[in-house]
N, C-alpha and C. Protein backbone atom coordinates (compact mmCIF):
# COMPACT_ATOMS: atom_id res chain seq x y z
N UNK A 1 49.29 87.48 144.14
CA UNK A 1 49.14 87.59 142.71
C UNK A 1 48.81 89.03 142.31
N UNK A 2 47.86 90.09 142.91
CA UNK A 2 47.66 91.17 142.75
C UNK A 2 48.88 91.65 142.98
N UNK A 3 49.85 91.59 143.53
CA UNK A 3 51.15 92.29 143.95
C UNK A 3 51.82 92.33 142.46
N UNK A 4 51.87 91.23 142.25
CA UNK A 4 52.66 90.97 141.11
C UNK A 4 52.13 92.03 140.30
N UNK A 5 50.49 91.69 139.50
CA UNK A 5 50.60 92.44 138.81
C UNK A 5 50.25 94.18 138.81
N UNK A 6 50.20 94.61 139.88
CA UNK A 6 50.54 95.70 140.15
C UNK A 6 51.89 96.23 140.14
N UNK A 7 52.94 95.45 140.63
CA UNK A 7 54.56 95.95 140.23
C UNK A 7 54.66 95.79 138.46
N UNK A 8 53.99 94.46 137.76
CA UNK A 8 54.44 94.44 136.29
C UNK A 8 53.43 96.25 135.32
N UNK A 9 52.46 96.38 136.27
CA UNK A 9 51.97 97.32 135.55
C UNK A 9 52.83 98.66 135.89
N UNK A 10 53.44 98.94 136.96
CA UNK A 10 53.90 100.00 138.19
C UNK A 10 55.00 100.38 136.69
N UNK A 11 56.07 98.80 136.14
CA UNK A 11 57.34 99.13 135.89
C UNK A 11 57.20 99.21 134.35
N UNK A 12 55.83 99.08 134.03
CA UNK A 12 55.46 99.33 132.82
C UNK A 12 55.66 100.45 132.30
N UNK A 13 54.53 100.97 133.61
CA UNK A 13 54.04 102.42 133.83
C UNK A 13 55.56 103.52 133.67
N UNK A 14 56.46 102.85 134.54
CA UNK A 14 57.20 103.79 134.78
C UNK A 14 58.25 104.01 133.54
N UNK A 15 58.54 102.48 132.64
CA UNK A 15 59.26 102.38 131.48
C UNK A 15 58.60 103.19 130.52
N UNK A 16 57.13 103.20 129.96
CA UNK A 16 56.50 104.31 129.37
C UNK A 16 57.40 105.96 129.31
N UNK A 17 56.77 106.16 130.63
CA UNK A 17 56.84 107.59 131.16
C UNK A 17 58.98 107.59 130.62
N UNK A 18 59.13 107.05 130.90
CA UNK A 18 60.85 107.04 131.19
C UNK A 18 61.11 107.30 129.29
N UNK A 19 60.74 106.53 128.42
CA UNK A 19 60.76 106.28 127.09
C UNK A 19 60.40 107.77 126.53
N UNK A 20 58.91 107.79 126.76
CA UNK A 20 58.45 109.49 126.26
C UNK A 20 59.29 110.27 126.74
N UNK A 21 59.70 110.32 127.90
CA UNK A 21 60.62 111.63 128.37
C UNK A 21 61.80 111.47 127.04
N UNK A 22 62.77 110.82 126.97
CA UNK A 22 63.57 110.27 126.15
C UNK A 22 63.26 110.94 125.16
N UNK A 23 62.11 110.26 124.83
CA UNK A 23 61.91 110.46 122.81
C UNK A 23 61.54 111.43 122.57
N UNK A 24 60.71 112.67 123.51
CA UNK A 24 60.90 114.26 123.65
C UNK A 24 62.31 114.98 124.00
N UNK A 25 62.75 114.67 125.03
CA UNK A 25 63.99 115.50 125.06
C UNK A 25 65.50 115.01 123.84
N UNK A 26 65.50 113.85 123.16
CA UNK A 26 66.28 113.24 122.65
C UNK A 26 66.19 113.48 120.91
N UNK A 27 64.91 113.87 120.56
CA UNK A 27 64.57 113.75 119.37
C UNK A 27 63.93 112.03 118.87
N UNK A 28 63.11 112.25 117.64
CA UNK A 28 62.76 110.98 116.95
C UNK A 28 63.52 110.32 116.40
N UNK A 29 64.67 110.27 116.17
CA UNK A 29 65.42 110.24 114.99
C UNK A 29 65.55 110.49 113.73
N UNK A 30 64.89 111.59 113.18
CA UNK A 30 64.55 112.34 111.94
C UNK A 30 65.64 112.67 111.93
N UNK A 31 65.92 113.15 110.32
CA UNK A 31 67.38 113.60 109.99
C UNK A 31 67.07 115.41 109.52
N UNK A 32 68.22 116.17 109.55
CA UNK A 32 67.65 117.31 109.22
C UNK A 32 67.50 117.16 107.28
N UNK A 33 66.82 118.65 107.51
CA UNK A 33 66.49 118.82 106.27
C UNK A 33 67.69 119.26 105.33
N UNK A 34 68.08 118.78 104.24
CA UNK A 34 69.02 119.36 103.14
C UNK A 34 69.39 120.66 103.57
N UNK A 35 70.69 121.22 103.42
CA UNK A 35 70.61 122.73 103.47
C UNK A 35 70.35 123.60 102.31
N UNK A 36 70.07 124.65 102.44
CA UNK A 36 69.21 125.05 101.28
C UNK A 36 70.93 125.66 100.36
N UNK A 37 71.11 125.30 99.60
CA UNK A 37 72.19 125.91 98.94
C UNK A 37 72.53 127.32 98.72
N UNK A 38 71.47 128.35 98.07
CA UNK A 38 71.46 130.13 98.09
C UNK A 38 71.10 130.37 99.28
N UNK A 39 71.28 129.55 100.76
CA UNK A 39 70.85 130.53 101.93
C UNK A 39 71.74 130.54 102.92
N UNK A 40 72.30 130.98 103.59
CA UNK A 40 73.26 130.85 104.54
C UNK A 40 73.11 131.39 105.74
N UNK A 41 73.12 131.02 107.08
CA UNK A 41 73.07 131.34 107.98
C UNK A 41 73.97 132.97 108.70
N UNK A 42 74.82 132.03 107.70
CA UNK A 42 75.94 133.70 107.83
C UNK A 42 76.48 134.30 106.80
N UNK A 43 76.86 135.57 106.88
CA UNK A 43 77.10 136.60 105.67
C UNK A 43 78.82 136.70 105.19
N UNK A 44 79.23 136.79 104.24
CA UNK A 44 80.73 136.95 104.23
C UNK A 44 80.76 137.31 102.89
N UNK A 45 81.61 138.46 102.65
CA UNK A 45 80.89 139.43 101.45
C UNK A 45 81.26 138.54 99.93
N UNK A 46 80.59 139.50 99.45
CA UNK A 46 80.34 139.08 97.96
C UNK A 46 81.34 140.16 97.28
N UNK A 47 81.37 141.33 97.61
CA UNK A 47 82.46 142.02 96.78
C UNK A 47 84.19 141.95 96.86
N UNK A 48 84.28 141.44 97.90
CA UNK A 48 85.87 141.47 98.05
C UNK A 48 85.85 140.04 98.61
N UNK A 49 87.69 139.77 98.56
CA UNK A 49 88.04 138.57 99.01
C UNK A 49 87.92 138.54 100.47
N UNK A 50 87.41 137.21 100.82
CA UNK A 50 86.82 137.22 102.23
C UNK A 50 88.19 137.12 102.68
N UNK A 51 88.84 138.02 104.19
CA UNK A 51 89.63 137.85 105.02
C UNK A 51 89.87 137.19 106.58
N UNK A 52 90.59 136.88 107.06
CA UNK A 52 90.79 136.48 108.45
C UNK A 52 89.61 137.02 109.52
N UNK A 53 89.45 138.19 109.34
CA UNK A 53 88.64 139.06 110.52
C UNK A 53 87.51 139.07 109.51
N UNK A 54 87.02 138.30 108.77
CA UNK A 54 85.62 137.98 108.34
C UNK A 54 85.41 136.76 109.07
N UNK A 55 86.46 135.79 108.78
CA UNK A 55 86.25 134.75 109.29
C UNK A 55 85.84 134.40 110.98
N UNK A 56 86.90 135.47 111.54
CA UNK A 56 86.85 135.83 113.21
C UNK A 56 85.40 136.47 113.55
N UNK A 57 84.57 137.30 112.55
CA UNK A 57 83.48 137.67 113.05
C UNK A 57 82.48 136.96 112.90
N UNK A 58 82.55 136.05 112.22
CA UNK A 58 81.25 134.76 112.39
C UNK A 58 80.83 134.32 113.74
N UNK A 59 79.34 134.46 113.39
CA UNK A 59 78.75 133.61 114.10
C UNK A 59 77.77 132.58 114.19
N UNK A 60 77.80 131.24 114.61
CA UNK A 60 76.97 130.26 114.16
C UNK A 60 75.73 130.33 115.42
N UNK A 61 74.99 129.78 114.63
CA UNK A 61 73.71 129.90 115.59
C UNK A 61 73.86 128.42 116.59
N UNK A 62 73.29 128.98 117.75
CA UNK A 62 73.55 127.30 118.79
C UNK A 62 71.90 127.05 118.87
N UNK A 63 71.87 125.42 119.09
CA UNK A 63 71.05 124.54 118.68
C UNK A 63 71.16 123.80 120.04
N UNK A 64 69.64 123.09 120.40
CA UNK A 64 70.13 122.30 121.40
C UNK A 64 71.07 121.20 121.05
N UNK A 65 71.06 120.40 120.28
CA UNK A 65 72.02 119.47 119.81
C UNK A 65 72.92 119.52 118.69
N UNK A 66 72.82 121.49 118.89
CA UNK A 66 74.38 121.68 117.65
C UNK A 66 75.73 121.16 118.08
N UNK A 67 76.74 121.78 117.50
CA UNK A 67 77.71 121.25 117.86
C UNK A 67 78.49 122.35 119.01
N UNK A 68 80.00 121.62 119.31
CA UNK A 68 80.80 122.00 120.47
C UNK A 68 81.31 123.29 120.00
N UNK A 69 80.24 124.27 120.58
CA UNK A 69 81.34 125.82 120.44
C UNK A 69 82.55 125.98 120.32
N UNK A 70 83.56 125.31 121.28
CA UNK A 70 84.87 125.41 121.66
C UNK A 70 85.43 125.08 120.77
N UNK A 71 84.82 123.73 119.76
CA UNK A 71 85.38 123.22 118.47
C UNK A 71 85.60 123.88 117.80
N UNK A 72 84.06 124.26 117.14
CA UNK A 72 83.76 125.38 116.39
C UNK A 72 84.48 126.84 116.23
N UNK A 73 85.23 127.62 117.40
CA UNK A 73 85.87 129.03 117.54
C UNK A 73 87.25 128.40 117.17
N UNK A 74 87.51 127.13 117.43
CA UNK A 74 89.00 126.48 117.44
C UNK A 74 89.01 126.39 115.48
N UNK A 75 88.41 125.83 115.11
CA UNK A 75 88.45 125.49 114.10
C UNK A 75 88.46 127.18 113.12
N UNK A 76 87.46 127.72 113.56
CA UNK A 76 87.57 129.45 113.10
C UNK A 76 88.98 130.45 113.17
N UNK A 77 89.49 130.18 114.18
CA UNK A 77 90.55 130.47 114.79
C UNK A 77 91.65 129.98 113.60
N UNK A 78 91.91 128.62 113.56
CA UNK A 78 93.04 127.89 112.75
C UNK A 78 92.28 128.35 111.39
N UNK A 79 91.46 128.56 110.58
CA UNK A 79 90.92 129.02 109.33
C UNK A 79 91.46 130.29 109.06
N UNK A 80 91.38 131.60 110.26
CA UNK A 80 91.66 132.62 110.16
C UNK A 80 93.06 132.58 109.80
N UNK A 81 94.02 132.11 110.67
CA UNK A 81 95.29 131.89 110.75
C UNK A 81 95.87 131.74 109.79
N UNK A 82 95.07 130.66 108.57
CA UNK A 82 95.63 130.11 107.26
C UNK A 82 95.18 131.32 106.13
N UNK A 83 94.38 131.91 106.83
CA UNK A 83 94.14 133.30 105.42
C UNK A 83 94.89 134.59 105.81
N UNK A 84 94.97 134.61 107.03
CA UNK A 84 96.35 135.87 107.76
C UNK A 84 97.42 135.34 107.08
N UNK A 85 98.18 133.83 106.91
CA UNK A 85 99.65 133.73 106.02
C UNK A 85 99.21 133.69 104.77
N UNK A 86 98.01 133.55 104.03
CA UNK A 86 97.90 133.70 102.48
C UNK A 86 97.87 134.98 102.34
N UNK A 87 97.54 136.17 103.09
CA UNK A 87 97.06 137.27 102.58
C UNK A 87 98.67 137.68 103.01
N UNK A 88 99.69 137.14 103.56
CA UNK A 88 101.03 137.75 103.79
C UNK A 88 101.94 137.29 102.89
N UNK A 89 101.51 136.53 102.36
CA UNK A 89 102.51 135.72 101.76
C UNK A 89 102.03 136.01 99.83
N UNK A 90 101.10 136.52 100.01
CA UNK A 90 100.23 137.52 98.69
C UNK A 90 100.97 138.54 98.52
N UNK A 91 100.99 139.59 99.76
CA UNK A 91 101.58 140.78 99.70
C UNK A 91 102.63 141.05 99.33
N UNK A 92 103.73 139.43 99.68
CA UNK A 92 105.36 139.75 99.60
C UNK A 92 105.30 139.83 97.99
N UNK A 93 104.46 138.70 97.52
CA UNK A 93 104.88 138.17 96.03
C UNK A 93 104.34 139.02 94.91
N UNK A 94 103.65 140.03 95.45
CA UNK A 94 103.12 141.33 95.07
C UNK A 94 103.86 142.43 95.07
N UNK A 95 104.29 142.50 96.14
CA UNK A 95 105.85 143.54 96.39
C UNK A 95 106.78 143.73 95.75
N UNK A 96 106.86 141.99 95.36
CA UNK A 96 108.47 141.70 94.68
C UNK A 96 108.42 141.99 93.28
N UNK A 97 106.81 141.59 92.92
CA UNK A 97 106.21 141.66 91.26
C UNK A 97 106.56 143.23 90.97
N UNK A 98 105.95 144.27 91.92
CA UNK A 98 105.93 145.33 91.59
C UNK A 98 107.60 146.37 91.65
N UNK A 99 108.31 145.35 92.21
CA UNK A 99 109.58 146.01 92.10
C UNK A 99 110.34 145.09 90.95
N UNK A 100 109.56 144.67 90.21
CA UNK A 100 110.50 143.73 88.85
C UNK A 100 111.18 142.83 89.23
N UNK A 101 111.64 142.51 90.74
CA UNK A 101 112.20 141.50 90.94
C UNK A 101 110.98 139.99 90.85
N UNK A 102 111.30 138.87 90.72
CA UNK A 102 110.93 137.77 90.49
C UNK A 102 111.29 136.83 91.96
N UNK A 103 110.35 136.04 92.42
CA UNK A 103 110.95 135.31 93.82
C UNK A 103 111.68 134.32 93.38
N UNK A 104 112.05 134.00 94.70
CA UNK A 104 113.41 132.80 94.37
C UNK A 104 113.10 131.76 94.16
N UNK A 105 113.68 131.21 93.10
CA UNK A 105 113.51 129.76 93.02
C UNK A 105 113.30 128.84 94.54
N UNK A 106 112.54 127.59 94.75
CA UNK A 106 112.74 126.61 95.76
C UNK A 106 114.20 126.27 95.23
N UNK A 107 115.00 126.06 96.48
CA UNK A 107 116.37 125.44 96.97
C UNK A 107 115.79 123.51 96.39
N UNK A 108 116.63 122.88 95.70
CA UNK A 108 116.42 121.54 96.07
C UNK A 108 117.18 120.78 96.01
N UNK A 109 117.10 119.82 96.71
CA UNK A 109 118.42 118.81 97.97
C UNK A 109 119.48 119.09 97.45
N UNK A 110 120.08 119.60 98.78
CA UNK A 110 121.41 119.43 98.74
C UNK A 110 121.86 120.74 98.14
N UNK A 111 121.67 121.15 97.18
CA UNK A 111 121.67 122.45 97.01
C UNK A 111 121.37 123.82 97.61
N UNK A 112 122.35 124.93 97.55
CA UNK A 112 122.15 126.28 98.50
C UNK A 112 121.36 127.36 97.06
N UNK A 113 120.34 128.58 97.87
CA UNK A 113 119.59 129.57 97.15
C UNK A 113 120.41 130.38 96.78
N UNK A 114 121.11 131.24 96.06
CA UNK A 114 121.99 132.21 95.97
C UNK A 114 120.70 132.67 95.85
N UNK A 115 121.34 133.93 96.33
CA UNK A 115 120.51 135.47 96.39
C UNK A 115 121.39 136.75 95.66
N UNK A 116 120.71 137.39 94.99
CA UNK A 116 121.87 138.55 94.70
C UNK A 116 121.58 139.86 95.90
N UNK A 117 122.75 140.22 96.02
CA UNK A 117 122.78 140.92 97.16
C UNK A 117 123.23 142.74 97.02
């Protein structure tokens, strides 16, 4: 009978200890706090339009239970990408403005673009 309850206290003991470890390294389950809206972790200017290589120089702060870096540079990466073809595709329609020409109409079905040549 002492056996017994020496193993029920032993696996008590040890479920305790096993739980606290857990609920320290794991967190309580608290949620974070709101983010503060005027504060930002990172800078990206205020006077000019933010570009690709603003976007490429970010950096997020790591957390023990932030998120997947690899995601994170992936996702930065494809962001940059989409403001490298806006800022090219700005320039042409800027180009064309400043030489009086006007861009071409969209082609639609079935129909060909004439271009003057």
């Amino acid at each position: 009978m002492l056996a017994f309850l020496l193993l029920v206290a032993g696996v008590l003991l040890v479920g305790g200890l096993l739980f606290l470890l857990g609920s320290l390294l794991l967190g309580r389950g608290e949620t974070q706090p709101p983010a503060e809206l005027d504060r930002s972790p990172v800078e990206l200017p205020d006077d000019r339009p933010v570009a690709a290589d603003d976007i490429r120089a970010l950096r997020l702060s790591v957390a023990f239970r932030g998120y997947r870096m690899s995601e994170v540079d992936w996702l930065l990466d494809q962001f940059a990408q989409v403001l490298d073809e806006r800022d090219t595709e700005l320039g042409e329609l800027r180009a064309r403005l400043r030489q009086g020409r006007e861009p071409p109409a969209p082609a639609e079905d079935g129909e060909e673009q004439h271009t003057d040549a």
